[in-house]
PDB file of N, CA and C in Angstrom:
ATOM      1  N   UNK A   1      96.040 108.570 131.482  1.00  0.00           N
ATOM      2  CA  UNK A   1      96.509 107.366 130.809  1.00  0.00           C
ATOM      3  C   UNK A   1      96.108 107.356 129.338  1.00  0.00           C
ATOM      4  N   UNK A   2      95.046 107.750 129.113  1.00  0.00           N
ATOM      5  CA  UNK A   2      94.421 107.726 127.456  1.00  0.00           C
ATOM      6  C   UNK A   2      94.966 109.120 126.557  1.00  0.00           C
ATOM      7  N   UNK A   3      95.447 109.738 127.396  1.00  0.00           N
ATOM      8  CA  UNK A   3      96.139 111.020 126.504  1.00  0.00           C
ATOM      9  C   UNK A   3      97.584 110.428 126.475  1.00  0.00           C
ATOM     10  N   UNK A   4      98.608 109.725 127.165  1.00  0.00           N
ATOM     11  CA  UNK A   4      99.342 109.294 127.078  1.00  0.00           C
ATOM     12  C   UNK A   4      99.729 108.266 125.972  1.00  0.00           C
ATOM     13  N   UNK A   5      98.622 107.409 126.211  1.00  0.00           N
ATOM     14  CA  UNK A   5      98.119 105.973 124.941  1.00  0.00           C
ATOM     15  C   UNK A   5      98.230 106.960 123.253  1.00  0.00           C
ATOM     16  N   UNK A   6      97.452 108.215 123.705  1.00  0.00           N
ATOM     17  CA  UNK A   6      96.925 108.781 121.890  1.00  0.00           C
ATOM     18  C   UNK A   6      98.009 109.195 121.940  1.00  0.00           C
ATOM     19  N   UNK A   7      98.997 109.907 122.391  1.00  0.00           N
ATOM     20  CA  UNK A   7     100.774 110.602 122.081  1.00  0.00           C
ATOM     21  C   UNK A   7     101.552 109.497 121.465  1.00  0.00           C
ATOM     22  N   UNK A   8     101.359 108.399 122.211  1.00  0.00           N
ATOM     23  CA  UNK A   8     102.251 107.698 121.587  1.00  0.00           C
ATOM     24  C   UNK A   8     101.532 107.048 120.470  1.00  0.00           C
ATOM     25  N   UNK A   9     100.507 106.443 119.872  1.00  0.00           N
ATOM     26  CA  UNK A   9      99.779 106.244 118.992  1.00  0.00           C
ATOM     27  C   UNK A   9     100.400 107.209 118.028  1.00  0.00           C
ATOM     28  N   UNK A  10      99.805 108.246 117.973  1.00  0.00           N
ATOM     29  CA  UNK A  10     100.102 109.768 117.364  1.00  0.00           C
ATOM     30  C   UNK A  10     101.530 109.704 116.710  1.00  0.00           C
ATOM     31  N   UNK A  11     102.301 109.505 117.859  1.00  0.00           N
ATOM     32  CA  UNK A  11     103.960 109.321 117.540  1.00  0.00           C
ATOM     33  C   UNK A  11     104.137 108.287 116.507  1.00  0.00           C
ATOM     34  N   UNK A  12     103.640 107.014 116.729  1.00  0.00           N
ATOM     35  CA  UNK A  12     104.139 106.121 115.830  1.00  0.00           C
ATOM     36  C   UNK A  12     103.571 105.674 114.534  1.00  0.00           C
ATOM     37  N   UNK A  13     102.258 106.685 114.453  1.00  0.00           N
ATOM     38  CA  UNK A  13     101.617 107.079 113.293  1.00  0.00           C
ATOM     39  C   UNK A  13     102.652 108.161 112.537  1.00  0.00           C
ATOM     40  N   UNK A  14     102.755 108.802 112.804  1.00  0.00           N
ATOM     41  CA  UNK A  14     104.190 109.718 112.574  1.00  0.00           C
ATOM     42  C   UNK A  14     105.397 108.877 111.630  1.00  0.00           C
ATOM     43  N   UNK A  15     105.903 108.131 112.571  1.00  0.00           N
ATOM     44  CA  UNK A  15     106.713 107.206 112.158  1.00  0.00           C
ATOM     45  C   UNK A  15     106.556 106.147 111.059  1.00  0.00           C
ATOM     46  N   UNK A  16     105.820 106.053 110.774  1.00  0.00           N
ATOM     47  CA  UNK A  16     105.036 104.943 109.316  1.00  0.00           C
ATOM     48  C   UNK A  16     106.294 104.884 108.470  1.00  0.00           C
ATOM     49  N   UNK A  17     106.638 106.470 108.057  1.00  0.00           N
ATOM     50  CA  UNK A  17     107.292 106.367 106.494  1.00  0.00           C
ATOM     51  C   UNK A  17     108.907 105.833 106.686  1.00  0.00           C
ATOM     52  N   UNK A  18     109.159 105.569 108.409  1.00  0.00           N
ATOM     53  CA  UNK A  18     110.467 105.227 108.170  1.00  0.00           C
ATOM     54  C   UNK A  18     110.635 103.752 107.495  1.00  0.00           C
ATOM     55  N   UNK A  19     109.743 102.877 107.626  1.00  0.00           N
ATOM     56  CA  UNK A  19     109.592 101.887 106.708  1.00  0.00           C
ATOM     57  C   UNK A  19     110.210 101.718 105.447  1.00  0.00           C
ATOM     58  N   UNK A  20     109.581 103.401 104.655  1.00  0.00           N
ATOM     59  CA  UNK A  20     110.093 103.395 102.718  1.00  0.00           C
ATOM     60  C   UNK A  20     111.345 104.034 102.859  1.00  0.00           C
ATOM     61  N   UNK A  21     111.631 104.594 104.113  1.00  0.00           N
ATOM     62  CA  UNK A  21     113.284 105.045 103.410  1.00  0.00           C
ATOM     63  C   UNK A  21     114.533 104.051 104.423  1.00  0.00           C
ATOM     64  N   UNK A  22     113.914 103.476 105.081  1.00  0.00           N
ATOM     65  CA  UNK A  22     115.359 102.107 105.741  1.00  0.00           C
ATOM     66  C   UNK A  22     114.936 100.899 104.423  1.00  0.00           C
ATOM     67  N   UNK A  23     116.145 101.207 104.147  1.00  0.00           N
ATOM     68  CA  UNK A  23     117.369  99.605 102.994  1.00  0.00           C
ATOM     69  C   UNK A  23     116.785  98.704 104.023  1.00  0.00           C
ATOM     70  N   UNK A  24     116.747  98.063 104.866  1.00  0.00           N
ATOM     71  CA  UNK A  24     116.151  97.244 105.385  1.00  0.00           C
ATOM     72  C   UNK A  24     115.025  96.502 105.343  1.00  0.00           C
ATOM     73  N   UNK A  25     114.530  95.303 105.314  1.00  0.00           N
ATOM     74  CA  UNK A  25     113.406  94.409 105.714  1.00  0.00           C
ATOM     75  C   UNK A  25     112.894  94.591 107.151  1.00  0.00           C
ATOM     76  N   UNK A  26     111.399  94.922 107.095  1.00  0.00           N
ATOM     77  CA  UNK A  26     110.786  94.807 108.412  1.00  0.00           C
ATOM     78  C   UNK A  26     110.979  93.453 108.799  1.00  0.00           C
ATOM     79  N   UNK A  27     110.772  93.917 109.895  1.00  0.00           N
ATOM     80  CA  UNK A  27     110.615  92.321 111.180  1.00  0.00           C
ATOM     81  C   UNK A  27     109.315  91.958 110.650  1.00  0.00           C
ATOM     82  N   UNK A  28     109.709  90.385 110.120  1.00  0.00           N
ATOM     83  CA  UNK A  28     108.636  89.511 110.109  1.00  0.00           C
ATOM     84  C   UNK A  28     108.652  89.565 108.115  1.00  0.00           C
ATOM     85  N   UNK A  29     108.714  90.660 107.768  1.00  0.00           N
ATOM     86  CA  UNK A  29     108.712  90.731 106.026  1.00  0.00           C
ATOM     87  C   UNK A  29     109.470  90.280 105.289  1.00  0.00           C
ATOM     88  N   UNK A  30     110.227  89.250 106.041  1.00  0.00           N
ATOM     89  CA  UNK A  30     111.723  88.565 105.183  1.00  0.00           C
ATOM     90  C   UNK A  30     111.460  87.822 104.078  1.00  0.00           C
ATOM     91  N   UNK A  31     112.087  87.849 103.311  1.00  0.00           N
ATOM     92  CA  UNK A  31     112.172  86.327 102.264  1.00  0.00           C
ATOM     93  C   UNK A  31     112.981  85.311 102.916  1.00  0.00           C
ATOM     94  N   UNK A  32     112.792  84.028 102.185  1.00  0.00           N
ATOM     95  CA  UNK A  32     113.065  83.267 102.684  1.00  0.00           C
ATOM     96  C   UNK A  32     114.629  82.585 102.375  1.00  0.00           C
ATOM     97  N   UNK A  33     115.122  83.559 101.584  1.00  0.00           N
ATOM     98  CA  UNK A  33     116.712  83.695 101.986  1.00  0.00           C
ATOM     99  C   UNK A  33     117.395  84.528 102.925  1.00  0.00           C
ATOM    100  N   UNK A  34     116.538  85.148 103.746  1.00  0.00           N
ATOM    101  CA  UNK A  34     116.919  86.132 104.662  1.00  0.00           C
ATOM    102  C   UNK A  34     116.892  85.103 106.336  1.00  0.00           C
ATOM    103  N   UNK A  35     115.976  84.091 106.082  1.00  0.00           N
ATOM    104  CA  UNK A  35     115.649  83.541 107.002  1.00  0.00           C
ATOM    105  C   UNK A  35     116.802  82.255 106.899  1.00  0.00           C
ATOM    106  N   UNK A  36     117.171  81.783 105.688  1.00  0.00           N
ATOM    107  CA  UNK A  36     118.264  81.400 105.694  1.00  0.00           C
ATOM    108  C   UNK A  36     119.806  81.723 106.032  1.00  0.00           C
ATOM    109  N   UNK A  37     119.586  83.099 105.675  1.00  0.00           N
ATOM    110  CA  UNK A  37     121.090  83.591 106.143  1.00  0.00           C
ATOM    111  C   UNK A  37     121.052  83.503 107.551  1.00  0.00           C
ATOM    112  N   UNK A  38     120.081  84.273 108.339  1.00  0.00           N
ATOM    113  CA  UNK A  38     120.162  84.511 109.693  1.00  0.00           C
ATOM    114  C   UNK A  38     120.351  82.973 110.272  1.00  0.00           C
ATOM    115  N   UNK A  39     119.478  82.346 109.700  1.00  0.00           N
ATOM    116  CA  UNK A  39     119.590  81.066 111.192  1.00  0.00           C
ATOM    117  C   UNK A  39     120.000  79.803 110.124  1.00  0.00           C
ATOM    118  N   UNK A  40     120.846  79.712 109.200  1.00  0.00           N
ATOM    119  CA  UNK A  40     120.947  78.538 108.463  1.00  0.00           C
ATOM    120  C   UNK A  40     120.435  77.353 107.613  1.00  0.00           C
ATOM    121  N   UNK A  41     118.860  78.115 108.279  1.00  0.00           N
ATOM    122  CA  UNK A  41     117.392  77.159 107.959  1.00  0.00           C
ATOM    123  C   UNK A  41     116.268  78.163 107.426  1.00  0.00           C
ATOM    124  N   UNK A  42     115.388  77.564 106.772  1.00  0.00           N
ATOM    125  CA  UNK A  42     114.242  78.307 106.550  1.00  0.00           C
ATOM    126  C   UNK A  42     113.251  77.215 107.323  1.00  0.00           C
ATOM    127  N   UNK A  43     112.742  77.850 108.132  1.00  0.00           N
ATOM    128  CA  UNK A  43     111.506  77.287 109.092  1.00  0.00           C
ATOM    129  C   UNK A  43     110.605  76.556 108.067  1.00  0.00           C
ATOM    130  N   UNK A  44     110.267  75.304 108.966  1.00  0.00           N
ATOM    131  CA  UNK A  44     109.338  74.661 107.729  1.00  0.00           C
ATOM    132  C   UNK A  44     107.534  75.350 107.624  1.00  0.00           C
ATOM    133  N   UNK A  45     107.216  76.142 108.735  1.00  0.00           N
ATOM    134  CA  UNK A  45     105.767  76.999 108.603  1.00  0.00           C
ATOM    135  C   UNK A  45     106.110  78.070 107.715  1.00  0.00           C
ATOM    136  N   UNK A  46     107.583  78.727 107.742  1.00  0.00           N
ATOM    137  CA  UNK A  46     107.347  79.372 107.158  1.00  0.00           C
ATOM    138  C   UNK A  46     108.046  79.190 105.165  1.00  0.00           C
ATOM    139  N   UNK A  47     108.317  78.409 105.016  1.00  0.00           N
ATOM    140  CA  UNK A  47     108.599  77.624 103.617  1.00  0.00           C
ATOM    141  C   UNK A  47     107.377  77.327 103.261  1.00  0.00           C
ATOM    142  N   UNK A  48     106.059  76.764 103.964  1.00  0.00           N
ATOM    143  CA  UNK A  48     105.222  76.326 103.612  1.00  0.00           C
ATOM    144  C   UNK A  48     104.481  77.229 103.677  1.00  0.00           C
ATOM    145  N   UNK A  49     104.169  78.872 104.004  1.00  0.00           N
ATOM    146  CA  UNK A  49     103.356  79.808 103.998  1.00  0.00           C
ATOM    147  C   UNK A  49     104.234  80.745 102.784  1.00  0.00           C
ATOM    148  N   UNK A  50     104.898  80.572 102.148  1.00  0.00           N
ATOM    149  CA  UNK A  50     105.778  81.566 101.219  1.00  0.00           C
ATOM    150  C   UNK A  50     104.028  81.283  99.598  1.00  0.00           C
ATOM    151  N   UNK A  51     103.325  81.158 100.145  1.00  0.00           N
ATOM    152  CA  UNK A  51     102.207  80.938  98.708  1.00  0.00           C
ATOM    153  C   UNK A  51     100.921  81.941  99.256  1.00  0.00           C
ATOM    154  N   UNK A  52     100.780  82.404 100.442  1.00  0.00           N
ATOM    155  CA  UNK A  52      99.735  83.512 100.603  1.00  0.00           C
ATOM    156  C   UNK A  52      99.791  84.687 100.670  1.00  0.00           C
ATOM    157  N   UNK A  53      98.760  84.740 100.142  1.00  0.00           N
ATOM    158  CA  UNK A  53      98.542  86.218  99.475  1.00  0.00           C
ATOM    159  C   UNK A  53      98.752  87.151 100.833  1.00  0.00           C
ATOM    160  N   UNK A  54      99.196  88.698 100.902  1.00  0.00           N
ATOM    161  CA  UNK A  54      98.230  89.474 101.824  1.00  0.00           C
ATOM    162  C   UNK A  54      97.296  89.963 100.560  1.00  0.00           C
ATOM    163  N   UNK A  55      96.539  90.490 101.594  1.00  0.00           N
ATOM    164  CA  UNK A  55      95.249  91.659 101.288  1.00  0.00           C
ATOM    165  C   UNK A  55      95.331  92.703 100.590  1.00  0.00           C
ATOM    166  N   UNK A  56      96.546  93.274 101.304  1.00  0.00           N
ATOM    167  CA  UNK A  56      97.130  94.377 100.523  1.00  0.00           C
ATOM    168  C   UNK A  56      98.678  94.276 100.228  1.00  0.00           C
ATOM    169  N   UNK A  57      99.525  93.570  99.169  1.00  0.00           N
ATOM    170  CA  UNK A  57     100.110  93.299  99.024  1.00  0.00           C
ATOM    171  C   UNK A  57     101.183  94.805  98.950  1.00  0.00           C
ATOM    172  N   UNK A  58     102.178  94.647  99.405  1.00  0.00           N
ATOM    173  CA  UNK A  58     103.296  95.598  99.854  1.00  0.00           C
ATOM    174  C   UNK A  58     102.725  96.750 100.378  1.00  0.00           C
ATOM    175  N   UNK A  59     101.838  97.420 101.093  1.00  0.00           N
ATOM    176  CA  UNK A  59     101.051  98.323 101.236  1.00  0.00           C
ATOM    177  C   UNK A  59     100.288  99.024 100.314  1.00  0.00           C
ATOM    178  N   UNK A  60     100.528  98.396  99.077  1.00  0.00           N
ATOM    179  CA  UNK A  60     100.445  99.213  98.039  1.00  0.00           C
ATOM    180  C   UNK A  60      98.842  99.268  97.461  1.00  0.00           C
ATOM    181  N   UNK A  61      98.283 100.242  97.390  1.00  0.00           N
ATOM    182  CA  UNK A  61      96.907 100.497  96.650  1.00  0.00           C
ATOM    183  C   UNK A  61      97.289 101.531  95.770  1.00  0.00           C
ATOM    184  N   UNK A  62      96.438 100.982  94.223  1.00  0.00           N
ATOM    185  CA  UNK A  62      96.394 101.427  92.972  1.00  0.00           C
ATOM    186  C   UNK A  62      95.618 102.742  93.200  1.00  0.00           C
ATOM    187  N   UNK A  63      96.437 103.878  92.510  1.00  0.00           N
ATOM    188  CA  UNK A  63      95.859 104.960  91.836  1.00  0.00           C
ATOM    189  C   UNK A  63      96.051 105.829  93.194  1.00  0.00           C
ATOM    190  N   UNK A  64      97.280 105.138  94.502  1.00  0.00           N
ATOM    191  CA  UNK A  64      97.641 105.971  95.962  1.00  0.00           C
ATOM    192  C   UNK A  64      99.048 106.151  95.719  1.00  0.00           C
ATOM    193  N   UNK A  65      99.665 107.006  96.304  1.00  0.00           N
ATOM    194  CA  UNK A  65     101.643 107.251  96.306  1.00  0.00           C
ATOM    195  C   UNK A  65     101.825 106.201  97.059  1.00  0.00           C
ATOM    196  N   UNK A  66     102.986 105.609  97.017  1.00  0.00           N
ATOM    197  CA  UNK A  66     103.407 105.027  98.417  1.00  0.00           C
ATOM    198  C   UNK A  66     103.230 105.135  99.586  1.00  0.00           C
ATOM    199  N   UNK A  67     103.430 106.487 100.205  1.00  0.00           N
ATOM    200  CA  UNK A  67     103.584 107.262 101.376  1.00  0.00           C
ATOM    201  C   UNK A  67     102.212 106.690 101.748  1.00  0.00           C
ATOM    202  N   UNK A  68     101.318 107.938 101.076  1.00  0.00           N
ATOM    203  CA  UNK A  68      99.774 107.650 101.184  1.00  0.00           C
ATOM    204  C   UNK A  68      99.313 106.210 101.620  1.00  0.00           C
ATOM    205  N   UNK A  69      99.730 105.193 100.555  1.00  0.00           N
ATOM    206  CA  UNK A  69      99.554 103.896 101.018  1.00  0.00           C
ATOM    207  C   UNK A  69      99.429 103.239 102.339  1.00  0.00           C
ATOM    208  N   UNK A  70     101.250 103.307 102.472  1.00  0.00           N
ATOM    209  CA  UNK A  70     101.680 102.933 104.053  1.00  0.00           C
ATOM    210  C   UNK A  70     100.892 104.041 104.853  1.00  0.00           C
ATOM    211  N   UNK A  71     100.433 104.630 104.610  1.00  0.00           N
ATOM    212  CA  UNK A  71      99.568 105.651 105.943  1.00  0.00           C
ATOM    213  C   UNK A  71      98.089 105.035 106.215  1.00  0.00           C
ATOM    214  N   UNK A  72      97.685 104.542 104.578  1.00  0.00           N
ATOM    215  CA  UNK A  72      96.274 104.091 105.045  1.00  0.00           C
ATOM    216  C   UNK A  72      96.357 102.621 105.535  1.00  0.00           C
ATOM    217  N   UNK A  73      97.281 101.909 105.069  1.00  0.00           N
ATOM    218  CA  UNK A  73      97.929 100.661 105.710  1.00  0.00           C
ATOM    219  C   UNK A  73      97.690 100.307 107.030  1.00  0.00           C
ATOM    220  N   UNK A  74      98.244 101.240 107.648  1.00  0.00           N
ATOM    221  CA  UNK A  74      98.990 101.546 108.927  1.00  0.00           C
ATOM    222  C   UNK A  74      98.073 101.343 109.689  1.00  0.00           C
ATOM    223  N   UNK A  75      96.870 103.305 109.058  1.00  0.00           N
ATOM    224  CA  UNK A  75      94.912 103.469 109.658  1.00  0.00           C
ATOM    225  C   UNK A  75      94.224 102.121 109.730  1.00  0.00           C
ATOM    226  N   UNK A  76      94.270 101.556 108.792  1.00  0.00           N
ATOM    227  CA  UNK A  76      93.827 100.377 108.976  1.00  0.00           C
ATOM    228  C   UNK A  76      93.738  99.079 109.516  1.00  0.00           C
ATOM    229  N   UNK A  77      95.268  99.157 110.185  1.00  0.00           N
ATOM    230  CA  UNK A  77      95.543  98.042 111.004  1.00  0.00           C
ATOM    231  C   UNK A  77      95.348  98.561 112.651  1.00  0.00           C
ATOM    232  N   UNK A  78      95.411  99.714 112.489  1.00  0.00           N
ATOM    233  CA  UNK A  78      95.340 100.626 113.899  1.00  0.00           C
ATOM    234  C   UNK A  78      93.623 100.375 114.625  1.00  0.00           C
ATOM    235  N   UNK A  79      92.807 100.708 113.287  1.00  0.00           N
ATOM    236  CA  UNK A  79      91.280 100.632 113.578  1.00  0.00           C
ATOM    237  C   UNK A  79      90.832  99.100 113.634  1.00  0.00           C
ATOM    238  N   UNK A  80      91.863  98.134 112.809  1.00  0.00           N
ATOM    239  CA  UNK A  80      91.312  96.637 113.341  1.00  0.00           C
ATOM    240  C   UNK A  80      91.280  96.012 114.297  1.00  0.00           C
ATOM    241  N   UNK A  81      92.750  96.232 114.795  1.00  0.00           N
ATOM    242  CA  UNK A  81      93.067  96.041 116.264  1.00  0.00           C
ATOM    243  C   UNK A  81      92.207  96.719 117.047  1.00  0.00           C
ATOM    244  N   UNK A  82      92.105  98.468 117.153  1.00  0.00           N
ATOM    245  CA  UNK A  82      91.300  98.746 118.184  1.00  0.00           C
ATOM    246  C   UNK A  82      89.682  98.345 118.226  1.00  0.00           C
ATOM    247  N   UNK A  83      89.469  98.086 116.741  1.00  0.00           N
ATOM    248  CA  UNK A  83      88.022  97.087 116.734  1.00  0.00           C
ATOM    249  C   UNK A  83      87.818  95.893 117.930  1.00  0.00           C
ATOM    250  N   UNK A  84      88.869  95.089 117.369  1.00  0.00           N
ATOM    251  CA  UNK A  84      89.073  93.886 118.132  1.00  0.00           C
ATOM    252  C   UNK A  84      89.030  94.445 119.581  1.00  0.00           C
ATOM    253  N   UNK A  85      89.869  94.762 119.963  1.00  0.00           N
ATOM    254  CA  UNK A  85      89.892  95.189 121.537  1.00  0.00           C
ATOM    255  C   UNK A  85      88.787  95.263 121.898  1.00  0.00           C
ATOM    256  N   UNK A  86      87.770  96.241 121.130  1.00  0.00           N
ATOM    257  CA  UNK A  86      86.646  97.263 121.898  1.00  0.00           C
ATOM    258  C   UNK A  86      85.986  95.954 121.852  1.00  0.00           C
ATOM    259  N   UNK A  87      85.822  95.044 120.798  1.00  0.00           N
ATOM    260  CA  UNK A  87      84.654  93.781 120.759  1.00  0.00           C
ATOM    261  C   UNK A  87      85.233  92.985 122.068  1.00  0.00           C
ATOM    262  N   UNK A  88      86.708  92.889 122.358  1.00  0.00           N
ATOM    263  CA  UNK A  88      86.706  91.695 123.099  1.00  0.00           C
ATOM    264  C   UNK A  88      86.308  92.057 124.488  1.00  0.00           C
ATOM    265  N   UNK A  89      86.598  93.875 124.739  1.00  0.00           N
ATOM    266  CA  UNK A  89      86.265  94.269 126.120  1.00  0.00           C
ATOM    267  C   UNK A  89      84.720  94.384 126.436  1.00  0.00           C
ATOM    268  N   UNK A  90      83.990  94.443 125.385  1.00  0.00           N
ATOM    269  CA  UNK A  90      82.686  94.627 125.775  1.00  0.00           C
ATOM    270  C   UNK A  90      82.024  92.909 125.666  1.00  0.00           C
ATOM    271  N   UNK A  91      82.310  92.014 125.188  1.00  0.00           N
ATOM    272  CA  UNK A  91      82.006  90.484 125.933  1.00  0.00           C
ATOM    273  C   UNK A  91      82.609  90.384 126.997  1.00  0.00           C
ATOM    274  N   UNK A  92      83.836  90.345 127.619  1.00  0.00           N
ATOM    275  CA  UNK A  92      84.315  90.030 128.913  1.00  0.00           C
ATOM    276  C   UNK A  92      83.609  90.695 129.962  1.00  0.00           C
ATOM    277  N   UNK A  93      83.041  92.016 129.666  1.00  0.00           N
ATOM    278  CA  UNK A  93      82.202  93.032 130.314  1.00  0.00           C
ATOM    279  C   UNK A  93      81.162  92.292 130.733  1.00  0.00           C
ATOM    280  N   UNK A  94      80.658  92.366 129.467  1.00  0.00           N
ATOM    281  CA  UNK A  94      79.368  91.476 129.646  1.00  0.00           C
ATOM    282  C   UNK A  94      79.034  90.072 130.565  1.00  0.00           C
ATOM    283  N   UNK A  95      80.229  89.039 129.929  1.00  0.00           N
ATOM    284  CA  UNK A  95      79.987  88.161 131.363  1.00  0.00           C
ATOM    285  C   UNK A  95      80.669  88.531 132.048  1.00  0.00           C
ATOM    286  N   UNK A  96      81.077  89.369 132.886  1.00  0.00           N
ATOM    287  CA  UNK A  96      81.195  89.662 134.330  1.00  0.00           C
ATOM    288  C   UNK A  96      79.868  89.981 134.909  1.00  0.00           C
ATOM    289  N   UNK A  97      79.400  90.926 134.090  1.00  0.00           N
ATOM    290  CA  UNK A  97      77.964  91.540 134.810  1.00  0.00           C
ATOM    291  C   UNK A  97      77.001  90.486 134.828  1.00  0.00           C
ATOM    292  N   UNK A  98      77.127  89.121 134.228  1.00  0.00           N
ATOM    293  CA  UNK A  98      75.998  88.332 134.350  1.00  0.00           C
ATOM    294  C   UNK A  98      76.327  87.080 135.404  1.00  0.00           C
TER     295      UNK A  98
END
């Protein structure tokens, strides 16, 4: 099962750069005329969240290529999540055993 999990991991680490070459907007990265076209409306959470920052704004870090960028982007969201996981499995662990 865990060699299965890292292939596909692996795979869609792979896949990162189709991001910079699809003409397209990711799911979820719309502006808020995109959200207008599609559904006639711009959601009022999301009209009212069009003012925060990300962290790393377009993947982009100074003095990295693009590519590079979206790769460490990517590492980075890969290792937060699996952070999270490992923290949340080792409390649930924990109270079970107690």
């Amino acid at each position: 099962m865990k060699k299965r999990l890292y292939i596909i991991l692996a795979l869609l680490f792979v896949l990162v750069p189709l991001g910079l070459i699809s003409p397209y907007a990711a799911w979820g990265e719309w502006e808020n005329e995109h959200y207008k076209e599609l559904l006639g409306f711009i959601p009022k959470g999301i009209a009212e969240a069009n003012g925060v920052d990300a962290p790393i704004p377009d993947y982009a870090l100074k003095g990295m290529g693009e590519t590079s960028s979206y790769y460490l982007s990517a590492l980075l969201g890969v290792l937060l999540l699996f952070g999270i996981y490992y923290i949340l499995l080792k409390v649930l662990k924990n109270e079970k055993s107690h």
